[in-house]
Protein backbone atom coordinates (compact mmCIF):
# COMPACT_ATOMS: atom_id res chain seq x y z
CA UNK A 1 1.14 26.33 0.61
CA UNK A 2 2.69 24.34 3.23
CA UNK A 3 4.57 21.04 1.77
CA UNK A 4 7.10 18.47 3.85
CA UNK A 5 9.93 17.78 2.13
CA UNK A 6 12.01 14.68 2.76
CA UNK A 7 15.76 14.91 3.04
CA UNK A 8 15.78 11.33 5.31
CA UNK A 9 13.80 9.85 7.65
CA UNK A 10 14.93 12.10 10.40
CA UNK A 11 14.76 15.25 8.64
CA UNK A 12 11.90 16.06 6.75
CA UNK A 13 11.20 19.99 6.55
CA UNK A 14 7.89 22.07 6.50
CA UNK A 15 8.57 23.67 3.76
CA UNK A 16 6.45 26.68 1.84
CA UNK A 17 5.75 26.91 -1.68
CA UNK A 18 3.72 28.49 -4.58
CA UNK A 19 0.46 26.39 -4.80
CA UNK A 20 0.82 24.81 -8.65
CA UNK A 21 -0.99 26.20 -11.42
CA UNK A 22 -3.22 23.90 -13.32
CA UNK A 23 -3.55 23.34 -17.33
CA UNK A 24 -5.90 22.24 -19.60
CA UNK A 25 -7.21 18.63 -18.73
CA UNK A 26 -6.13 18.98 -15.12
CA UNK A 27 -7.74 19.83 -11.66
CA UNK A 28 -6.18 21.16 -8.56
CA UNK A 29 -6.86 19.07 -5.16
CA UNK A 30 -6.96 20.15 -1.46
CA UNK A 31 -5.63 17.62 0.54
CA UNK A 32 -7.70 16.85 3.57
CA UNK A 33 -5.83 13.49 4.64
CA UNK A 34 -2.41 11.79 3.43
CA UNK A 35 -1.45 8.11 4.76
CA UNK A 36 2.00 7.62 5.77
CA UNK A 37 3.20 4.60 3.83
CA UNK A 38 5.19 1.95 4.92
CA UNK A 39 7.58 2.54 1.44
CA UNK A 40 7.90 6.31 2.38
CA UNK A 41 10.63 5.25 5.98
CA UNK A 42 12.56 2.55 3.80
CA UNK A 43 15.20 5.22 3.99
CA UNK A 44 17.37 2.87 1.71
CA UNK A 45 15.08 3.07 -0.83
CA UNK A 46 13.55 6.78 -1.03
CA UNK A 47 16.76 8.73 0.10
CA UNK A 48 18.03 7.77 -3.73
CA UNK A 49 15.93 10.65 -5.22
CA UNK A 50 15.76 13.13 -2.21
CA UNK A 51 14.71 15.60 -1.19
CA UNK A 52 11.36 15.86 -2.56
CA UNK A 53 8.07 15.74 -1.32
CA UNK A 54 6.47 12.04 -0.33
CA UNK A 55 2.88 10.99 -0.03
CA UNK A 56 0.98 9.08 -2.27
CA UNK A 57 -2.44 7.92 -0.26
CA UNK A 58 -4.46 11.07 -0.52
CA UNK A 59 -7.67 11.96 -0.55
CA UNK A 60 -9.44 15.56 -0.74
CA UNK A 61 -11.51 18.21 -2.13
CA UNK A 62 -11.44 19.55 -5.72
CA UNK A 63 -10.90 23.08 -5.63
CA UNK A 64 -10.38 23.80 -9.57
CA UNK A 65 -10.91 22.18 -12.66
CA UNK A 66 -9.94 22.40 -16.28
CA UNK A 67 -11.38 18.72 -16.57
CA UNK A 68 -14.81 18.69 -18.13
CA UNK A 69 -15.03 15.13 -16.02
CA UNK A 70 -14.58 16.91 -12.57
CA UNK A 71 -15.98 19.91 -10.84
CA UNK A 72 -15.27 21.85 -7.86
CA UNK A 73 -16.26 20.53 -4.55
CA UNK A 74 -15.79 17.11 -5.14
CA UNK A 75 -14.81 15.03 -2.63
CA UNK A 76 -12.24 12.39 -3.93
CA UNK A 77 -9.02 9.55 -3.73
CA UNK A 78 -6.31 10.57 -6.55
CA UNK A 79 -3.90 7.12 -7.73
CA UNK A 80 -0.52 8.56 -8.43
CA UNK A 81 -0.13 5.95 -10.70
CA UNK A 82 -1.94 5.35 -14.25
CA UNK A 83 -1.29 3.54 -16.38
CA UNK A 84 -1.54 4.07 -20.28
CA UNK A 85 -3.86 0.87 -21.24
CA UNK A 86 -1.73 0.86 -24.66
CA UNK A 87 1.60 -0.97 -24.29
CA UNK A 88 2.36 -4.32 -24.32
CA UNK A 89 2.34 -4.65 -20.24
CA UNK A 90 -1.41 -3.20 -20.00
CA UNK A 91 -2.86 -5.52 -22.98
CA UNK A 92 -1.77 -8.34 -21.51
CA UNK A 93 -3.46 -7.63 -18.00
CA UNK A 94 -0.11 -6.44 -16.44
CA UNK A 95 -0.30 -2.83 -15.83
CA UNK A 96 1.98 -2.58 -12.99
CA UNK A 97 4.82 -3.21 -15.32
CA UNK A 98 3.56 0.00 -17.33
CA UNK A 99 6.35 2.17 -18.02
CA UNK A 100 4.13 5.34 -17.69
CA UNK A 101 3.17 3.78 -14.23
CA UNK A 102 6.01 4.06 -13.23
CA UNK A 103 7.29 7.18 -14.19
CA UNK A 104 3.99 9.74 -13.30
CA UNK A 105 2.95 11.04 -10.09
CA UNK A 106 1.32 14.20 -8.91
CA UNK A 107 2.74 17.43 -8.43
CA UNK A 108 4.58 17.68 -5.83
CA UNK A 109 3.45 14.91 -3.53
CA UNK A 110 0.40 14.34 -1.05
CA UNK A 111 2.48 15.56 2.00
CA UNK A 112 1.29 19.25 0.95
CA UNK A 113 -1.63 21.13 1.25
CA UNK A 114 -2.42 21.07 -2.76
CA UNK A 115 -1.44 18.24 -5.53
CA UNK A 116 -1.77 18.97 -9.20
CA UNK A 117 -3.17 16.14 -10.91
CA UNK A 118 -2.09 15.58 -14.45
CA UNK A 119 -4.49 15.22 -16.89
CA UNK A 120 -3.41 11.12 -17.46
CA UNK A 121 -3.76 10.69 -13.66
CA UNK A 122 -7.26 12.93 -14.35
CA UNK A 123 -8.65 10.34 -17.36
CA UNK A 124 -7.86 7.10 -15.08
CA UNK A 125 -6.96 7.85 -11.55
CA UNK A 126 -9.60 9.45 -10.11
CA UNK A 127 -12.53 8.08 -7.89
CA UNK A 128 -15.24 9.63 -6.32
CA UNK A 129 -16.03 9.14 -2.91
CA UNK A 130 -19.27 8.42 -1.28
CA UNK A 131 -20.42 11.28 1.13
CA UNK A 132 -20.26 8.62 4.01
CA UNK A 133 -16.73 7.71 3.80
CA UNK A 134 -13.83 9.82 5.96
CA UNK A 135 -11.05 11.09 3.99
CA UNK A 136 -8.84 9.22 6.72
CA UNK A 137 -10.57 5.98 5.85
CA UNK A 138 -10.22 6.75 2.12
CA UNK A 139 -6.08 6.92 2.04
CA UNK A 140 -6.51 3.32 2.59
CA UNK A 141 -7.78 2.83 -0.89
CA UNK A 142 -4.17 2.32 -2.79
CA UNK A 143 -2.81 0.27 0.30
CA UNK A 144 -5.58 -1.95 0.19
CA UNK A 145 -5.47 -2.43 -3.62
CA UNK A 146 -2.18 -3.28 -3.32
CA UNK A 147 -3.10 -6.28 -1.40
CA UNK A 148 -5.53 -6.79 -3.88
CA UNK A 149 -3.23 -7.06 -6.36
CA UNK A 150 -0.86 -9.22 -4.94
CA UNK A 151 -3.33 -12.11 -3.91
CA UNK A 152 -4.15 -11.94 -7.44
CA UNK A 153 -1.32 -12.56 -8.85
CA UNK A 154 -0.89 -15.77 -6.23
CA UNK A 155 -4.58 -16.75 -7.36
CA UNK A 156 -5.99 -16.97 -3.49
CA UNK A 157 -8.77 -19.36 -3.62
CA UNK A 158 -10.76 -20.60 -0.77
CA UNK A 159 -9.51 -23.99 0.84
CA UNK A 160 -5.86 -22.76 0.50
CA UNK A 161 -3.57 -22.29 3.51
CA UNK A 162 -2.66 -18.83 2.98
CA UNK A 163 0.46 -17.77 5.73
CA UNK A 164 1.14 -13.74 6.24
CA UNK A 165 4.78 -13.19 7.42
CA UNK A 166 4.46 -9.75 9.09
CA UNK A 167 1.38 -8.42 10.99
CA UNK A 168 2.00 -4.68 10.17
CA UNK A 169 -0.11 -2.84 8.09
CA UNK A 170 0.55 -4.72 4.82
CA UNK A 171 0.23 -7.82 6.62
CA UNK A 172 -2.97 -7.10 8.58
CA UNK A 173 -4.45 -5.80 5.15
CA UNK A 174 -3.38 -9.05 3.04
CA UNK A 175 -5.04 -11.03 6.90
CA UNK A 176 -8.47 -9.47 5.43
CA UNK A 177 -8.35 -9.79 2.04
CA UNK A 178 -7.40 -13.28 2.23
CA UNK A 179 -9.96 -13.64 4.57
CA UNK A 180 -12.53 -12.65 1.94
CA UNK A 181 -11.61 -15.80 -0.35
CA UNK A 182 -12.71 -17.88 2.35
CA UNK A 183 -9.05 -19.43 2.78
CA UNK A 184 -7.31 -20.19 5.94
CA UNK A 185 -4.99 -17.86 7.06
CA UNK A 186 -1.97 -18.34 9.40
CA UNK A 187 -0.15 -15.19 10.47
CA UNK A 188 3.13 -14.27 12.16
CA UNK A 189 5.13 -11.67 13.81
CA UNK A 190 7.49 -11.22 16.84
CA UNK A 191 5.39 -8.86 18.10
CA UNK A 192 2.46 -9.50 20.76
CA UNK A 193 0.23 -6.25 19.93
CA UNK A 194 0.71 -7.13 16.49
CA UNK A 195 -0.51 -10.27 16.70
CA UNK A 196 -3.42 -9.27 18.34
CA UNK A 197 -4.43 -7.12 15.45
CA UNK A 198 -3.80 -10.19 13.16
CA UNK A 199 -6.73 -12.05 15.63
CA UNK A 200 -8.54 -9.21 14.91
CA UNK A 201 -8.17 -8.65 11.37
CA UNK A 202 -9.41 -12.48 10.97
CA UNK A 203 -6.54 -14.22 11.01
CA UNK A 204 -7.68 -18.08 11.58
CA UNK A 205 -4.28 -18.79 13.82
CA UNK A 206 -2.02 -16.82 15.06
CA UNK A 207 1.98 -17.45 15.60
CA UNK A 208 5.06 -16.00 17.28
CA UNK A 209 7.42 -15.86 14.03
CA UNK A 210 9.98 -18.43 15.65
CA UNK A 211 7.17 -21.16 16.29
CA UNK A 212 5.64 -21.46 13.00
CA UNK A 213 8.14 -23.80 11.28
CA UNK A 214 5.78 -26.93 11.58
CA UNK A 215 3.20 -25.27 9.52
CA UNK A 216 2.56 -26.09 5.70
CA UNK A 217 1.33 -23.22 3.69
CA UNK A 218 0.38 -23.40 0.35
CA UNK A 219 0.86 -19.84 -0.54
CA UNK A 220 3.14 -17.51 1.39
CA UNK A 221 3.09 -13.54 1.62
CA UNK A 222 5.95 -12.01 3.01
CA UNK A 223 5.09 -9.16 4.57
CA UNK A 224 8.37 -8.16 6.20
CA UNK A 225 11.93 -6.68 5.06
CA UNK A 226 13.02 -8.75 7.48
CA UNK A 227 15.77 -11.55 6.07
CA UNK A 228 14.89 -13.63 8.14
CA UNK A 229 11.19 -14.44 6.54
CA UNK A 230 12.94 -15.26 3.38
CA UNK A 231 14.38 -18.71 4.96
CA UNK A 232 10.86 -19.59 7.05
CA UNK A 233 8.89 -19.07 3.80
CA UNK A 234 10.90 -21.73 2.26
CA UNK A 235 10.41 -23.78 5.39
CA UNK A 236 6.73 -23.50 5.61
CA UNK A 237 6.00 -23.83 2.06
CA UNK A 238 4.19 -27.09 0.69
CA UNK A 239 4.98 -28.97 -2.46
CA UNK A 240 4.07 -26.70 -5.61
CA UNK A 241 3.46 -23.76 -3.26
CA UNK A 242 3.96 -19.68 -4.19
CA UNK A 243 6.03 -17.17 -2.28
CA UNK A 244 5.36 -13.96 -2.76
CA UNK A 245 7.27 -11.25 -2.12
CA UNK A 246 4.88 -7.94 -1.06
CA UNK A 247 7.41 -6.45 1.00
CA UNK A 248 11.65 -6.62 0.17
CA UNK A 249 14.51 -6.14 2.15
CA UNK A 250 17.03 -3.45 1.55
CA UNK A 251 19.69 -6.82 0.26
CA UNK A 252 19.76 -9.38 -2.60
CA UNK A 253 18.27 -13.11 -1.13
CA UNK A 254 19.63 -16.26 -1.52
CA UNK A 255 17.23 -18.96 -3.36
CA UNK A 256 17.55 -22.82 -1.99
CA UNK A 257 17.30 -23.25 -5.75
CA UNK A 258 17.55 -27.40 -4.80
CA UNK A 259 14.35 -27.31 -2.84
CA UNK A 260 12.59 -24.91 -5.45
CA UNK A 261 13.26 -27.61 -8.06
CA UNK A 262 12.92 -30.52 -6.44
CA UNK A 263 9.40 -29.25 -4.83
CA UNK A 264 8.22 -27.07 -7.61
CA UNK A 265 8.09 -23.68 -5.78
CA UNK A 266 6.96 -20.55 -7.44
CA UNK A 267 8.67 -17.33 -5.95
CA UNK A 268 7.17 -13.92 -7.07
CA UNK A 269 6.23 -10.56 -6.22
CA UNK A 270 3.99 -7.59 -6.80
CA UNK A 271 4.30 -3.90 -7.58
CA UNK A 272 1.48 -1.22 -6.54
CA UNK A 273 -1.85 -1.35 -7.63
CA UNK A 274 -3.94 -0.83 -10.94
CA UNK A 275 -6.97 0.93 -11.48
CA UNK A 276 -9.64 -1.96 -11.44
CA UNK A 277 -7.40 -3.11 -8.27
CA UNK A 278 -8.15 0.34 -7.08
CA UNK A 279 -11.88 0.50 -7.57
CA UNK A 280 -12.12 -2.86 -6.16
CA UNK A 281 -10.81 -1.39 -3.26
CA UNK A 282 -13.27 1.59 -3.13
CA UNK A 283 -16.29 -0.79 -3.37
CA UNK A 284 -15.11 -3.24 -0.42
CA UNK A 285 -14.29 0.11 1.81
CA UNK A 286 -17.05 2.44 0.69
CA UNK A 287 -19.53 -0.95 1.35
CA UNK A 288 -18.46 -1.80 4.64
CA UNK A 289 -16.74 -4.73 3.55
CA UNK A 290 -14.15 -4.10 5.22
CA UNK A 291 -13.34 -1.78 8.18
CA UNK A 292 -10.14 0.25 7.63
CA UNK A 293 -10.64 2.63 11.00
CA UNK A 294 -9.61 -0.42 12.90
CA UNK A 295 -5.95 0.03 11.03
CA UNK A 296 -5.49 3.92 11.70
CA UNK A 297 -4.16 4.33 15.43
CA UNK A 298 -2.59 7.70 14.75
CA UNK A 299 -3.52 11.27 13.12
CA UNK A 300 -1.48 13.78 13.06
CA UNK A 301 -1.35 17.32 11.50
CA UNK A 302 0.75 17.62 8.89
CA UNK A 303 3.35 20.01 10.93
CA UNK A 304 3.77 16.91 12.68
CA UNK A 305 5.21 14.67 9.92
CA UNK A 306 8.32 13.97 11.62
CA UNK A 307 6.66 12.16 14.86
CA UNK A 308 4.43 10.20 11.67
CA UNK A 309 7.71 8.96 10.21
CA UNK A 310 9.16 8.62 13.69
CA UNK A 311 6.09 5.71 14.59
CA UNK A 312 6.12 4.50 11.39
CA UNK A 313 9.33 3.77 11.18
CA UNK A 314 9.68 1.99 14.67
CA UNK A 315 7.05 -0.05 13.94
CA UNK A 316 5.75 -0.62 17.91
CA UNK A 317 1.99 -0.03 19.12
CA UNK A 318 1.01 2.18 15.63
CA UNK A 319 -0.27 0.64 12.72
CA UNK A 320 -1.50 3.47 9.92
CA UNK A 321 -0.84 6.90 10.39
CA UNK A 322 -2.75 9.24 8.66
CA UNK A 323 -1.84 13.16 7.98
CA UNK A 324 -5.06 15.31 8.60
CA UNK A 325 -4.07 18.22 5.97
């Protein structure tokens, strides 16, 4: 089968190799789409465990089963991460800090034309999809939930001011689901076509990054690796306001720890997604809720990963791209 292995995000190689062989508990996925995340060109970040084979927003076709939950012909979205709903993280509501949620994945990663799904990932991480969804509009599931996640752990209520920093694809995203609460939401970027899709994605006000000092927020999500959106958060913050961090930047921040005292500001931040985050996600997409086609600009085949890492990674007129496997 035909995988793309990343080396860095200039060389990533079409690479061919035995499709896997499933066991007992596990089923065996053709992938039909595979969303290019945002994560995937922080080259800082990934290039620590290359090469290997990316891709973690898939969604496809069963094509074997040793599950007696699944059957062939299926039509699906596979999490990479489960968690196992038994340590001390998941019984206290915080399954993102799940050891085994960290550490699984699928075999070998959903920039190939097959992933192996483990039989954990099979008991907890699978979802059906509805006949009427696209599998292009299904690999925003796990993005989406991710944005879920992180406006829960801010508690986004309506009648906040609720300010996005960054009006890429996280940031557009975090635009709607704030938007859902029924809060205000103010969002930024330097760029003028991004903006636009803010407007579109219901943000209540728009701003060029540079002119939104004068605004009061009273939670902030930083949607940028940008260092720069560390210091305006603090700026735009009101009195016992939250930061969060959804996006980091490749170096260590510096804290006005004065102002955080003195005004009582909360700085946090939030890892991936769990699975009620995830089927959350399902239901809003799957209903119509929200429209994720408006975020895809690009699909490519998956021969033509490097020109997907290319856009992402320049971040100019593209917002999701989406591998059609």
């Amino acid at each position: 089968m035909l995988t793309a292995k990343y080396y860095s995000n200039t060389d990533i190689r079409l690479e061919d190799i035995p499709v896997p062989k499933i066991m007992d508990g596990e089923i065996l996925v053709k992938v039909a789409a595979s969303g290019i995340c945002g994560t995937d060109v922080m080259e800082w970040y990934r290039i620590k465990k290359a090469p290997r084979v990316l891709g973690h927003e898939i969604a496809g076709t069963i094509v074997e089963s040793r599950s007696a939950k699944y059957t062939p012909g299926q039509k699906v979205f596979v999490s990479h991460h489960v968690a196992c709903n038994k340590c001390k993280y998941c019984l206290s509501g915080n399954h993102t800090a799940c050891e085994t949620l960290h550490a699984g994945n699928y075999d070998p990663g959903g920039y190939s034309e097959f992933v192996r799904v483990p039989g954990i990932n099979v008991e907890s991480g699978v979802y059906i999809l509805p006949e009427h969804l696209s599998f292009a509009e299904a690999t925003m599931i796990e993005p989406l939930a991710c944005a879920l996640r992180g406006q829960k752990v801010i508690d986004v209520k309506s009648g906040q001011i609720i300010m996005v920093l960054g009006s890429g694809v996280s940031g557009l995203l975090n635009i709607m689901v704030a938007g859902l609460t029924g809060a205000k939401v103010i969002a930024t970027d330097i760029d003028e076509y991004r903006l636009k899709k803010a407007k579109e994605c219901g943000a209540d006000e728009v701003l060029r990054a540079e002119k939104a000092g004068e605004v009061r927020a009273d939670k902030i999500i930083i949607c940028t690796a940008a260092l720069s959106a560390i210091g305006q958060a603090f700026k735009c913050i009101d009195r016992k306001g939250t930061i969060l961090l959804f996006a980091i930047p490749d170096k260590n921040i510096e804290i006005p720890t004065v102002d955080m005292w003195r005004n009582e500001i909360t700085i946090t931040s939030s890892y991936g997604a769990a699975g009620d985050d995830l089927a959350q996600a399902l239901e809003i997409i799957s209903s119509g809720k929200l429209d994720m086609g408006q975020l895809i600009t690009h699909r490519l085949p998956l021969r033509k990963i490097q020109e997907g890492f290319r856009l992402v990674a320049q971040a100019k007129e593209s917002l999701k791209v989406v591998l059609e496997i």
